[in-house]
Protein backbone atom coordinates (compact mmCIF):
# COMPACT_ATOMS: atom_id res chain seq x y z
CA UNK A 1 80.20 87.47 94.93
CA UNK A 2 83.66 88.08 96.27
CA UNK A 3 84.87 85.67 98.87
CA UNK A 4 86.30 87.70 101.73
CA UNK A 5 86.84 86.82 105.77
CA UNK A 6 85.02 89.89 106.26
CA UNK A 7 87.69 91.53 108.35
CA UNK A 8 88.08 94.44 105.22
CA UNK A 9 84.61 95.74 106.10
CA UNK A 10 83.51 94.55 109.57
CA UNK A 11 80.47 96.51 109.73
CA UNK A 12 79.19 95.54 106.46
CA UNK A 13 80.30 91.80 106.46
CA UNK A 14 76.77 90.89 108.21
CA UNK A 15 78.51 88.81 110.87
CA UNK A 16 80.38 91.83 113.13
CA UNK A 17 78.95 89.45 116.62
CA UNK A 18 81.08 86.25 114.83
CA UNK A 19 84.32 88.32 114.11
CA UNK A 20 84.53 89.87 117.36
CA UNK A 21 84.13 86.09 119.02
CA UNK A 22 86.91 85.49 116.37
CA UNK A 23 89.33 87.92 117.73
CA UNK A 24 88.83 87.27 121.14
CA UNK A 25 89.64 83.58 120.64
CA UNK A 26 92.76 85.05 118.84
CA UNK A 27 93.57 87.65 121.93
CA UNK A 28 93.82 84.67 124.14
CA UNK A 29 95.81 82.13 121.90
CA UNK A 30 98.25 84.76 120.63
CA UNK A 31 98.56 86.78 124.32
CA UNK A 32 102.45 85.42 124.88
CA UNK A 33 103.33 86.44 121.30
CA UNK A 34 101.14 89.73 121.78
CA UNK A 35 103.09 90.73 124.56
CA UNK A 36 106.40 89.70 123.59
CA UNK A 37 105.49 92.89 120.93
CA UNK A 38 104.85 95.37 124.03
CA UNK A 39 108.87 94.76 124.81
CA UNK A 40 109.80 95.53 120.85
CA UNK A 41 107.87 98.87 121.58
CA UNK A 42 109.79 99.66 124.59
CA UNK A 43 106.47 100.44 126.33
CA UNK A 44 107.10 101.21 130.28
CA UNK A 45 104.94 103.19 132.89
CA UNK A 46 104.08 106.73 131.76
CA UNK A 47 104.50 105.56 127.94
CA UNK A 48 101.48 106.65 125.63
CA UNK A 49 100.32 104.18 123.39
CA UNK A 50 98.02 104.35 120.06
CA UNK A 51 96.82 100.54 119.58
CA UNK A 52 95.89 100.74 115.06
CA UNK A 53 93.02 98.21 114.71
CA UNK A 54 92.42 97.84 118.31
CA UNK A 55 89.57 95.36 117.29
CA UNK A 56 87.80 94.19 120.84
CA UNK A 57 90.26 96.05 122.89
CA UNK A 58 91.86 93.38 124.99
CA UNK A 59 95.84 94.86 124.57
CA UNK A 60 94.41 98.31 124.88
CA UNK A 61 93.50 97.03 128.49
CA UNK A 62 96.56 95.41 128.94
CA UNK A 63 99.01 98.43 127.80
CA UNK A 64 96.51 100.18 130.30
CA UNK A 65 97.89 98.54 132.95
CA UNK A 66 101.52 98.86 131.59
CA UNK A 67 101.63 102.60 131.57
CA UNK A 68 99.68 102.84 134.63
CA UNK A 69 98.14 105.91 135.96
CA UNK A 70 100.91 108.48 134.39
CA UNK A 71 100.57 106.84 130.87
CA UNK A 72 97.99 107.08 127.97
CA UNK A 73 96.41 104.82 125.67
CA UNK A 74 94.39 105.08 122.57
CA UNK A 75 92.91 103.14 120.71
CA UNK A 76 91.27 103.18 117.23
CA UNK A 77 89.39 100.91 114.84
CA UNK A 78 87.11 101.17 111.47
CA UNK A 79 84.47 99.12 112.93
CA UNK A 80 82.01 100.50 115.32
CA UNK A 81 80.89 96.50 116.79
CA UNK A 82 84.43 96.34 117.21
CA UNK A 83 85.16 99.86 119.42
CA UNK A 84 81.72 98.72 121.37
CA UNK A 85 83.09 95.61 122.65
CA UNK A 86 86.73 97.51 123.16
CA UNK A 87 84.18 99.67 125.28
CA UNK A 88 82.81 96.86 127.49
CA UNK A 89 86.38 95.40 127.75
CA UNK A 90 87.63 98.87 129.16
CA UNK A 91 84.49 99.12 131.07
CA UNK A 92 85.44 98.78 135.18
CA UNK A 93 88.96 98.13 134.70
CA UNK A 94 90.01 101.70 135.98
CA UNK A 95 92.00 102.49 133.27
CA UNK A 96 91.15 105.62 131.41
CA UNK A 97 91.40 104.76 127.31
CA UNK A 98 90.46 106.64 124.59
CA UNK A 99 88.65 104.21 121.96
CA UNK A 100 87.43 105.73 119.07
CA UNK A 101 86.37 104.67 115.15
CA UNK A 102 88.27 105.79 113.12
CA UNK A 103 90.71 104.53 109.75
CA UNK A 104 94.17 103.75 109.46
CA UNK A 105 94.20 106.63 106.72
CA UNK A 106 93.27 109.54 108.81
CA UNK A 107 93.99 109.14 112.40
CA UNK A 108 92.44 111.63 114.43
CA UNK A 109 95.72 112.73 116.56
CA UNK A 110 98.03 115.53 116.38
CA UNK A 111 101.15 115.07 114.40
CA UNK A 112 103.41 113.73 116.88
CA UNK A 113 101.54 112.54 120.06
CA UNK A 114 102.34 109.03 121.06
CA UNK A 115 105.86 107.47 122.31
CA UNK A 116 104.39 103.62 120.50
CA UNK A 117 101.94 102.60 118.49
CA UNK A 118 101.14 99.65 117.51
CA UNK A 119 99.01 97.29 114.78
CA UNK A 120 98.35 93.99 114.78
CA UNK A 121 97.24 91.80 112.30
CA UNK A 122 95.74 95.20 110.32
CA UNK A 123 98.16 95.71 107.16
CA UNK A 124 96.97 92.03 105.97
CA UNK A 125 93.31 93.55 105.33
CA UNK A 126 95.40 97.15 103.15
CA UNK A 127 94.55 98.18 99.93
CA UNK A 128 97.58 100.48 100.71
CA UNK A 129 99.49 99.70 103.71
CA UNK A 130 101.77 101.76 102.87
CA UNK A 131 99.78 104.96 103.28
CA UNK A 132 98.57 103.29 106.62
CA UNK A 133 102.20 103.32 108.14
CA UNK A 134 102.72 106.86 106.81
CA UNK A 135 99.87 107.74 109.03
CA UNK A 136 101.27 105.61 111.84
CA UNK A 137 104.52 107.86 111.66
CA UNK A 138 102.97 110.77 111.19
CA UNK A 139 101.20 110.15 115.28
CA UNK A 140 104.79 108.82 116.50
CA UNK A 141 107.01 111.36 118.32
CA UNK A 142 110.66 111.50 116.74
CA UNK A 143 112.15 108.60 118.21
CA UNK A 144 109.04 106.85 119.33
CA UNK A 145 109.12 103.59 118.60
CA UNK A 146 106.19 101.65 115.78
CA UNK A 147 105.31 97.92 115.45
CA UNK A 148 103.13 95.81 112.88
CA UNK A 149 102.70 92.13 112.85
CA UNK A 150 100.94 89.65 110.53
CA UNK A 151 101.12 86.54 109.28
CA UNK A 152 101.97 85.56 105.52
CA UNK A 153 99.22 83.27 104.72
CA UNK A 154 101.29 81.78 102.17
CA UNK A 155 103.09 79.92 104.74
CA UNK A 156 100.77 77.89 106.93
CA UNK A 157 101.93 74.80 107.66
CA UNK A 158 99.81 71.13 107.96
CA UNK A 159 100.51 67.78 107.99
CA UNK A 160 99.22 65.60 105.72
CA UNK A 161 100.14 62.43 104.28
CA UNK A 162 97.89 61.83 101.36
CA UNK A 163 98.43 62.90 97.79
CA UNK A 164 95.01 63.91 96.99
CA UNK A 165 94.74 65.67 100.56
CA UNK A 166 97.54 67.84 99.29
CA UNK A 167 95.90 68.78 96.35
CA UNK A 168 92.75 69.62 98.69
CA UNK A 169 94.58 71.42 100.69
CA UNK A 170 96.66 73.42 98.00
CA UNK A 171 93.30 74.63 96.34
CA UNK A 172 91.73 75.86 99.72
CA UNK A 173 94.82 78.17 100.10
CA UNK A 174 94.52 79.38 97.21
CA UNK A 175 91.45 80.45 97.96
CA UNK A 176 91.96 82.22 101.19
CA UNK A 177 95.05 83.73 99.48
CA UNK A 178 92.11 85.34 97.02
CA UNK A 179 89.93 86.31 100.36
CA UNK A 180 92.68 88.37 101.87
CA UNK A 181 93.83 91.95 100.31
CA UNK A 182 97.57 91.68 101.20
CA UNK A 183 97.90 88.20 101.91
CA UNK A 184 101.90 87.78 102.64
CA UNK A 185 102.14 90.96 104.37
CA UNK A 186 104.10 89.26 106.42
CA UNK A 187 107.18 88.61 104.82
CA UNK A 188 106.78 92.37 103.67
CA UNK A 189 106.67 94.48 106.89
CA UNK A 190 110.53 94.59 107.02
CA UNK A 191 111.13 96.33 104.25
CA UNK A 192 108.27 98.63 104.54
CA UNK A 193 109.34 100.02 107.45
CA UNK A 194 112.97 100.33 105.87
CA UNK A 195 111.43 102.30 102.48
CA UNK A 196 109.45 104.80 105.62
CA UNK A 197 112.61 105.73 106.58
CA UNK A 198 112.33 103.49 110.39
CA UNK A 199 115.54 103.42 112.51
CA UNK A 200 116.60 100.79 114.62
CA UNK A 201 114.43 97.92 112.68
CA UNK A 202 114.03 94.73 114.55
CA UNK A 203 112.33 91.36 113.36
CA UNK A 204 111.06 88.52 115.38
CA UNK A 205 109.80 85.70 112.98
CA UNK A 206 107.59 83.14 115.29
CA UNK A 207 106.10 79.96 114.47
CA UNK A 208 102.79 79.45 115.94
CA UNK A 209 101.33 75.85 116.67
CA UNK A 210 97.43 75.30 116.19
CA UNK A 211 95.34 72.92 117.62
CA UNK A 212 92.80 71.10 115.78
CA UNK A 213 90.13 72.15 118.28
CA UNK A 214 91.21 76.12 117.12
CA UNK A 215 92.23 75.39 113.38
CA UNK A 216 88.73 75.25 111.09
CA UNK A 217 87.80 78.96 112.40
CA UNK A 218 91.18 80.27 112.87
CA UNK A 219 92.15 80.11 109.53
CA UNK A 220 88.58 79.70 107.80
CA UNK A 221 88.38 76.52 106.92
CA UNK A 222 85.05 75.97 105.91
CA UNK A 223 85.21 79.29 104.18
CA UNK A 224 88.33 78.32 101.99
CA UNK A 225 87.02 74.74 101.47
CA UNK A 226 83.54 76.53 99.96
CA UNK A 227 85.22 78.95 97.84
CA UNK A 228 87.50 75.79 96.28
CA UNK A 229 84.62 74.30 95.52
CA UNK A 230 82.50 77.24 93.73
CA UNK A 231 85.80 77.80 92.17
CA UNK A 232 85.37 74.17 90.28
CA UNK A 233 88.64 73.50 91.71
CA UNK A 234 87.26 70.81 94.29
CA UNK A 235 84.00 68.52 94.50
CA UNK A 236 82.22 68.90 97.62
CA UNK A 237 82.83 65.21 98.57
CA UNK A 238 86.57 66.08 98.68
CA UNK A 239 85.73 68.96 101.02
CA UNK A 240 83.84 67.17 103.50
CA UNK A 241 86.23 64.03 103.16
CA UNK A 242 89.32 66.08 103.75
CA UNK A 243 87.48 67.55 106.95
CA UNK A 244 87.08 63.81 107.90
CA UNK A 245 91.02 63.25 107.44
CA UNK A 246 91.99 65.81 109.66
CA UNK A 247 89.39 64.47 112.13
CA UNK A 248 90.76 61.60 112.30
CA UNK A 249 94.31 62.63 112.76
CA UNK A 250 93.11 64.28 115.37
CA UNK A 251 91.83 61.14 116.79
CA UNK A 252 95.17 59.69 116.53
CA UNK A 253 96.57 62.40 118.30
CA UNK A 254 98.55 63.40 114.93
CA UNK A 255 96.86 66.27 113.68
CA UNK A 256 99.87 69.02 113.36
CA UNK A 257 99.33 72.74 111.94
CA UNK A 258 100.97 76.19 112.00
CA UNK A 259 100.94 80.02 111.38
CA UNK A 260 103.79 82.04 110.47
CA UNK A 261 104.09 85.33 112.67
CA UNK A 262 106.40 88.39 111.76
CA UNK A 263 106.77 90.98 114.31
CA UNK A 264 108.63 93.94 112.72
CA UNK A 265 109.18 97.17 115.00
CA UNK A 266 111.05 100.57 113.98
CA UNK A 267 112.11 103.94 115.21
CA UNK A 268 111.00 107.73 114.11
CA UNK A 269 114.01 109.19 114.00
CA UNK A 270 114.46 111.90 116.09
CA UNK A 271 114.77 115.10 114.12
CA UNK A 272 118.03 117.60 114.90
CA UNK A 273 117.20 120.50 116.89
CA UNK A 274 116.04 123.77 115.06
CA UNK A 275 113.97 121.46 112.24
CA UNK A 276 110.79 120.66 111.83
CA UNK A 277 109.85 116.87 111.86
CA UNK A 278 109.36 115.33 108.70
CA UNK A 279 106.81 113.08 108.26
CA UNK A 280 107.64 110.04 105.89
């Protein structure tokens, strides 16, 4: 059976509950970084905003509050446990947001319709992200302003000081680099969004510090540990006595890990007058 994180097929991974608890714990970790994005996107009261991927819904709510009363927001996901608890976030807030399922490949808006929109953390889980950002485009008014961000998992950082810990460690990322679609998407955004024919491209490259308390389910330890060792590349003793190392570290007050975030935002350009918008 294929290892996966699950996050390619929510619905059908058999543990929706468990990734929606995974996200939130994200939303609140990431929020500083998350809305350091709403300022790439130029986002202001009256803006209308398409959130791709909106997962449990907690920037929709904030962007809610951004745009205020004159503004719109939207937000769409392939998972229906996802746009249910995007629901109950929304739910009494007083903020009017359009939440719908719906895939990356065929957005249900008009050509044309929102001043941002936004994805985070989506193209990593893209057979073909670039058909996803054509789609993004496509619901962008010229000159409206598009953002992705993701991590290349190729570029986690932990310290360790032991040989064979290395060696544990280098065969567990190899094996979440197998469990992810596009796993340095990343590092690629920028240059998408220059092929797509984006104005105005702007990078922010941000290195994210993990605690130890955060770091087995943030970036699936016990998952990428398992998969070494069904993969023969590992014994389970190593597994479980690598865990212990990084306990103890932790103990010592020396356990040190990271994430890699790129933040990539573009413009549509703005068409000249008489023409019909293109859509790349």
């Amino acid at each position: 059976m294929k290892n996966t994180t699950g996050f390619s097929d929510v619905d059908g991974s058999n543990r929706a509950d468990e990734l929606v608890d995974y996200l939130s714990l994200l939303a609140d970790r990431l929020a500083d970084h998350r809305r350091e994005g709403y300022a790439m996107l130029r986002v202001a009261a009256g803006s209308s905003v398409l959130d791709v991927g909106c997962g449990a819904g907690e920037a929709c709510v904030e962007l809610a509050r951004v745009v205020g009363s004159t503004g719109k927001v939207a937000g769409i996901d392939a998972s229906e446990a996802m746009i249910a608890a995007a629901r109950r976030a929304a739910e009494g807030t007083g903020c009017a947001i359009d939440l719908r399922v719906a895939s990356i490949y065929a957005l249900p808006f008009p050509d044309a319709t929102f001043d941002a929109v936004r994805c985070e953390r989506v193209f990593q889980h893209l057979e073909d992200p670039n058909a996803g950002l054509a789609e993004m485009i496509r619901v962008a008014r010229p000159g409206g302003r598009l953002m992705a961000s993701d991590p290349d998992h190729g570029q986690h950082g932990l310290a360790l000081d032991d040989r064979a810990h290395h060696r544990i460690y280098a065969a567990s990322l190899r094996a979440l680099l197998r469990m992810i679609v596009n796993p340095h998407s990343g590092t690629r955004l920028r240059a998408m969004f220059a092929r797509a024919g984006l104005a105005e491209i702007e990078q922010r490259v941000r290195s994210i510090p993990i605690a130890f308390d955060d770091y087995p389910r943030a970036l699936f330890l016990p998952e990428r540990l398992a998969a070494a060792v069904r993969a023969g590349e590992i014994t389970p003793e190593e597994a479980d006595g690598f865990v212990a190392a990084l306990e103890a570290r932790d103990r010592m007050g020396a356990f040190e890990a990271n994430a890699i975030a790129y933040f990539v935002a573009g413009s549509r350009k703005a068409e000249p007058r008489g023409e019909e918008p293109v859509v790349g």
